[in-house]
Protein backbone atom coordinates (compact mmCIF):
# COMPACT_ATOMS: atom_id res chain seq x y z
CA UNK A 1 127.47 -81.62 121.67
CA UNK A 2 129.91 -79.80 124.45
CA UNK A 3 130.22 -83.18 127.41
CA UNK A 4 131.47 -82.66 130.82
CA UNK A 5 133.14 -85.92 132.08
CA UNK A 6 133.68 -86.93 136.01
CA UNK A 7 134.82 -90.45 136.61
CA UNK A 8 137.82 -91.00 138.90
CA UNK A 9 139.32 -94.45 136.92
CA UNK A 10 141.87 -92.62 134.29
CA UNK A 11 141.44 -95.50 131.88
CA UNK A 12 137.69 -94.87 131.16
CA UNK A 13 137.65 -91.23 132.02
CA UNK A 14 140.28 -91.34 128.28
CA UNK A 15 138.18 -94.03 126.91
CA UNK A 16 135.36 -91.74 127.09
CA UNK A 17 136.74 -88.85 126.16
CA UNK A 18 138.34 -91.17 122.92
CA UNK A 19 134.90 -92.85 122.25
CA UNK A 20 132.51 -89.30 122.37
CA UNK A 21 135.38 -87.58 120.42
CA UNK A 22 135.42 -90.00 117.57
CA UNK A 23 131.20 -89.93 117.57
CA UNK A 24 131.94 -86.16 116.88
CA UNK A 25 131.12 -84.32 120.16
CA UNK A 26 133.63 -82.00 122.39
CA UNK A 27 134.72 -82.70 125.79
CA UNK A 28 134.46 -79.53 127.72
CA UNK A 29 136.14 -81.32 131.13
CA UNK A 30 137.21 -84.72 132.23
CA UNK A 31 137.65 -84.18 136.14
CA UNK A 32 138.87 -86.74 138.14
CA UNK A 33 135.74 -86.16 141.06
CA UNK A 34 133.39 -84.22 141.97
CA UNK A 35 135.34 -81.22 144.12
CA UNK A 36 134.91 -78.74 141.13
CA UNK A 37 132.08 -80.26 139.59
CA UNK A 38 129.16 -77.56 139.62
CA UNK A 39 132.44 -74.65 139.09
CA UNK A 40 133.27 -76.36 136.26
CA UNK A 41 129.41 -76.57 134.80
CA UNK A 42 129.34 -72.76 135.17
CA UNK A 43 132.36 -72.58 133.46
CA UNK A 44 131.83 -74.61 130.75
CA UNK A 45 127.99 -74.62 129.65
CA UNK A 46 128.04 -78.27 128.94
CA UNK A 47 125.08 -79.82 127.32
CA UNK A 48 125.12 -82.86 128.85
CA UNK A 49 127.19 -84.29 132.07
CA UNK A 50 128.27 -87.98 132.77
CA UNK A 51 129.16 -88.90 135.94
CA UNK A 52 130.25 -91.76 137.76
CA UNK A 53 128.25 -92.73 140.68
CA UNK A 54 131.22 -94.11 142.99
CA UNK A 55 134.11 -91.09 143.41
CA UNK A 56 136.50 -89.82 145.27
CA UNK A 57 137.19 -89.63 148.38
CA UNK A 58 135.13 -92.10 149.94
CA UNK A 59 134.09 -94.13 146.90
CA UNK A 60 130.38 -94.73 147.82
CA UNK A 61 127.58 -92.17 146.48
CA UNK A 62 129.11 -88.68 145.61
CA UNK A 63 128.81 -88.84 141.78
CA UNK A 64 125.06 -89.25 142.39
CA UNK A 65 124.78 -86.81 145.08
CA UNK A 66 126.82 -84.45 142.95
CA UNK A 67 124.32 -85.55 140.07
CA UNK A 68 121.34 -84.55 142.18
CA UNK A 69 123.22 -80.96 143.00
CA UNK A 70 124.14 -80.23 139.25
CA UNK A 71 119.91 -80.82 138.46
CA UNK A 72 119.33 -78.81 141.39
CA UNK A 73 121.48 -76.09 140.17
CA UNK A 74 121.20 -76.34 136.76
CA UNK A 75 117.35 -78.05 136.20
CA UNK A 76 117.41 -78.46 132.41
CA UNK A 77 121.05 -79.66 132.03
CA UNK A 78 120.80 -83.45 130.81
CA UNK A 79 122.21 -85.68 133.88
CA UNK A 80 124.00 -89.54 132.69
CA UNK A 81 124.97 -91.29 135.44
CA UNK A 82 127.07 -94.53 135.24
CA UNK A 83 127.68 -96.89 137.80
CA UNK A 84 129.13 -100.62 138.55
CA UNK A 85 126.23 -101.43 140.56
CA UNK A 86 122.72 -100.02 141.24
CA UNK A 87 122.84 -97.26 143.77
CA UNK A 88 119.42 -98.13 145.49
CA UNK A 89 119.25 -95.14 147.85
CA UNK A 90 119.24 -92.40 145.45
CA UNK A 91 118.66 -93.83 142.66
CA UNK A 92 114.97 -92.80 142.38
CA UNK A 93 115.47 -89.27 144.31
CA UNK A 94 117.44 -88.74 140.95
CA UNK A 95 115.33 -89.86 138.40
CA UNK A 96 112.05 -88.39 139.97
CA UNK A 97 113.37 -84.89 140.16
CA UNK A 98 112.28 -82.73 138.47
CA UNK A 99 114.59 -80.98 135.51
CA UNK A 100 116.31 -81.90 132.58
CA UNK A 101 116.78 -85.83 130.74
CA UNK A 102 118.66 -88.15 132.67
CA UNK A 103 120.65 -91.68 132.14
CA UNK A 104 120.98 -94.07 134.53
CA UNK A 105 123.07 -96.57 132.79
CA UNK A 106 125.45 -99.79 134.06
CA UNK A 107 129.20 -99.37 132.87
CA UNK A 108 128.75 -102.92 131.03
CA UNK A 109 126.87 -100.75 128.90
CA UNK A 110 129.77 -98.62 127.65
CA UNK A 111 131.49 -101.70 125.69
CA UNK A 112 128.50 -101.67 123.30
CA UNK A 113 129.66 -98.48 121.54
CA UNK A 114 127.27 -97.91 119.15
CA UNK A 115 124.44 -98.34 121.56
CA UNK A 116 126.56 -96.06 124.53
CA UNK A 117 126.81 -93.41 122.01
CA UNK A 118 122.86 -93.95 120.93
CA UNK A 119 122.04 -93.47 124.65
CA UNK A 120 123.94 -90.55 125.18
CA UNK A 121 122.40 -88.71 121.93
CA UNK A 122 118.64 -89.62 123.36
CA UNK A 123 119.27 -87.85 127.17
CA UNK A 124 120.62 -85.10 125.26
CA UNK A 125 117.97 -84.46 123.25
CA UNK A 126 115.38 -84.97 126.00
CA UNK A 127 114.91 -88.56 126.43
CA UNK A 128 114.95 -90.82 129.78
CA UNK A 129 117.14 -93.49 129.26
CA UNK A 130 117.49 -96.33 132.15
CA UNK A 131 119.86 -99.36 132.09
CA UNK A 132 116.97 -102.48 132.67
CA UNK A 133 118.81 -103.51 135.71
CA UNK A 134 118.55 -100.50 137.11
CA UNK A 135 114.62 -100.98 136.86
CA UNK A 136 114.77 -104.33 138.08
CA UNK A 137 116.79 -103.85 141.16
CA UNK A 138 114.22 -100.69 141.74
CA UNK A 139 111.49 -102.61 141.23
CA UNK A 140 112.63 -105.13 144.06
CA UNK A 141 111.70 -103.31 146.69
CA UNK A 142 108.92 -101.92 145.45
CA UNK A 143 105.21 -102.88 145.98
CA UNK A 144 102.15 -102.66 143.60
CA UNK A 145 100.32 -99.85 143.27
CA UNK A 146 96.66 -100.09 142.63
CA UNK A 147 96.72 -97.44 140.18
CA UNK A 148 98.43 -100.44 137.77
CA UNK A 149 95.21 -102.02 137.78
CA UNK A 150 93.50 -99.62 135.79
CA UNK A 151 95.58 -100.20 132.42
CA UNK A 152 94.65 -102.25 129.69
CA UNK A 153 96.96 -104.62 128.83
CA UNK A 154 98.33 -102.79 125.89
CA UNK A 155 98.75 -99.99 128.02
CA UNK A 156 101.00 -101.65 129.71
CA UNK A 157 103.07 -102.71 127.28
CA UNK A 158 103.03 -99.47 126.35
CA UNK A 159 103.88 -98.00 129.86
CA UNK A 160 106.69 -100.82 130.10
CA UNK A 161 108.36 -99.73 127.13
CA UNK A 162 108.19 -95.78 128.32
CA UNK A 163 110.29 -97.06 131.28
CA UNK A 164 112.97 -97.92 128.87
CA UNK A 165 113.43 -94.70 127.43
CA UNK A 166 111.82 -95.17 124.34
CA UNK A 167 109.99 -92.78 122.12
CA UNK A 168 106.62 -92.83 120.88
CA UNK A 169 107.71 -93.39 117.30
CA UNK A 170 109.89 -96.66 118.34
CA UNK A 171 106.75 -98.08 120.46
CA UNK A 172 104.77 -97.58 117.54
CA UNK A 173 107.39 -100.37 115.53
CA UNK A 174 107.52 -102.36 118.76
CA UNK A 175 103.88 -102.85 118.64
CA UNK A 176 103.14 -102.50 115.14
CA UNK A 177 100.41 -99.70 115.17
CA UNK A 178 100.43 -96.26 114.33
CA UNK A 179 102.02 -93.41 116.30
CA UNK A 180 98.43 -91.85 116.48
CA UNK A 181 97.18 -94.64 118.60
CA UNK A 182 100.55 -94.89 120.76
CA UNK A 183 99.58 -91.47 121.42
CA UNK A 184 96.25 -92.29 122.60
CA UNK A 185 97.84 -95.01 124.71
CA UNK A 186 100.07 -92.26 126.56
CA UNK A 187 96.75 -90.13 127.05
CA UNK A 188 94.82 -92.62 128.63
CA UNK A 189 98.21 -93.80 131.22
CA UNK A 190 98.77 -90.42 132.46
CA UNK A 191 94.72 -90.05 133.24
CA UNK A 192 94.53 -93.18 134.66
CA UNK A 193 97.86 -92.68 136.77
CA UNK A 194 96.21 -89.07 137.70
CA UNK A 195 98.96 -87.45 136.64
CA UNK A 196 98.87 -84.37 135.50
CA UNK A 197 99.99 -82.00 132.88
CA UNK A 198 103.15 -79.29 134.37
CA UNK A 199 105.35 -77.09 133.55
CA UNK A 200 108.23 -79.04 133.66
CA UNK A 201 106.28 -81.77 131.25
CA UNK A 202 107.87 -84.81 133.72
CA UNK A 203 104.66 -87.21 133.26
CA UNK A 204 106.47 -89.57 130.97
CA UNK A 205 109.20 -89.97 133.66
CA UNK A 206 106.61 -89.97 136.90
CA UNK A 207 104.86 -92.89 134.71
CA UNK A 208 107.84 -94.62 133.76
CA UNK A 209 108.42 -94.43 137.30
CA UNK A 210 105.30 -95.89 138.21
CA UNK A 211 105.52 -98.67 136.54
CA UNK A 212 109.39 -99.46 137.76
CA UNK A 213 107.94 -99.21 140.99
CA UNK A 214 105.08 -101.30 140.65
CA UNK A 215 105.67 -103.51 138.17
CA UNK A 216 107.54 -106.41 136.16
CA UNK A 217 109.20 -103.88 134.41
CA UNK A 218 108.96 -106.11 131.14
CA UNK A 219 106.70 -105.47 128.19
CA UNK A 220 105.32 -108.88 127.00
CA UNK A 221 105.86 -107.82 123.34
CA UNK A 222 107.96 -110.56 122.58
CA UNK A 223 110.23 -107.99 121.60
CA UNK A 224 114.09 -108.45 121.91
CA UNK A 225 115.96 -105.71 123.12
């Protein structure tokens, strides 16, 4: 996989680089903000971008702003965006619009290697992956929608475990049924949600969405993550 890098802090901007290396992927560009960010994309056809939420020069939200330009410019390029905190205000203008996978992920994250690397192979290849803080601190502020009441109660464990990126197939062990009936589970929350097929086929992220809005954000599996 060709990865374009921007995080100003030298010593994980090369630890990244080091760590997606050794997993087997090339780094296209490792830039140290976000000046050249979208001339680099075009010049370098990454398939995925990580970027750090806090850069240059003010320190404060231009790696996500610069993440919401790269979708906007490029809609099916896979976005990751790390970050030492939650970034609140744009956090869910990111993950709602419309375009390629995205990652929202906590740096913590990065010192569990084998799960970092996991994470970045799932936005890649299409998946939504957010860090569970991230949904918690969203969830916050958030009030509930009446929309939630609708579900079944296995429907939202299934919905919960959509908002953590997982795939139909891995809710299926979670839950111990069959894919078949996760699949009918998935059905019945987008028509209850009224959401609708598209083109850009973004109903698993609008309803993972929903529920980090309006929910505890917690499937009571009694599954351990």
């Amino acid at each position: 996989m060709r990865i374009l890098i921007c995080e100003d802090s030298v010593l994980l901007r090369e630890g990244l680089v080091r760590l997606l290396e050794d997993a087997g992927h090339e780094i296209v560009a490792a830039l140290p903000d976000a000046s050249d960010l979208l001339a680099a994309v075009e010049a370098s056809a990454p398939d995925l971008c990580i970027l750090d939420v806090r850069l240059p020069p003010t320190f404060t939200d231009e790696g996500i702003r610069a993440a919401i330009e790269v979708r906007a410019a490029h809609r099916e390029l896979p976005v990751l965006v790390l970050s030492q905190y939650v970034e609140e205000r744009y956090a869910s203008e990111l993950i709602t619009a419309q375009g390629g996978a995205i990652g929202y992920l906590l740096k913590d994250r990065v010192a569990d290697v084998a799960e970092f690397v996991e994470s970045v192979d799932r936005i890649a290849q299409g998946a939504t992956v957010l860090d569970p803080e991230v949904v918690a601190q969203l969830l916050s502020r958030r009030t509930r929608d009446e929309r939630m009441t609708r579900l079944t109660e296995r429907e939202r464990m299934t919905l919960a475990l959509i908002a953590e990126g997982k795939s139909n197939q891995a809710i299926a062990g979670v839950l111990f049924v069959s894919e078949a009936s996760v699949e009918k589970y998935v059905t019945s929350i987008f028509q209850k949600l009224g959401l609708e097929p598209d083109e850009s086929g973004n109903r698993r992220v609008l309803a993972a969405l929903a529920h980090i809005e309006n929910t505890g954000g917690t499937p009571q599996t009694g599954a351990t993550r």
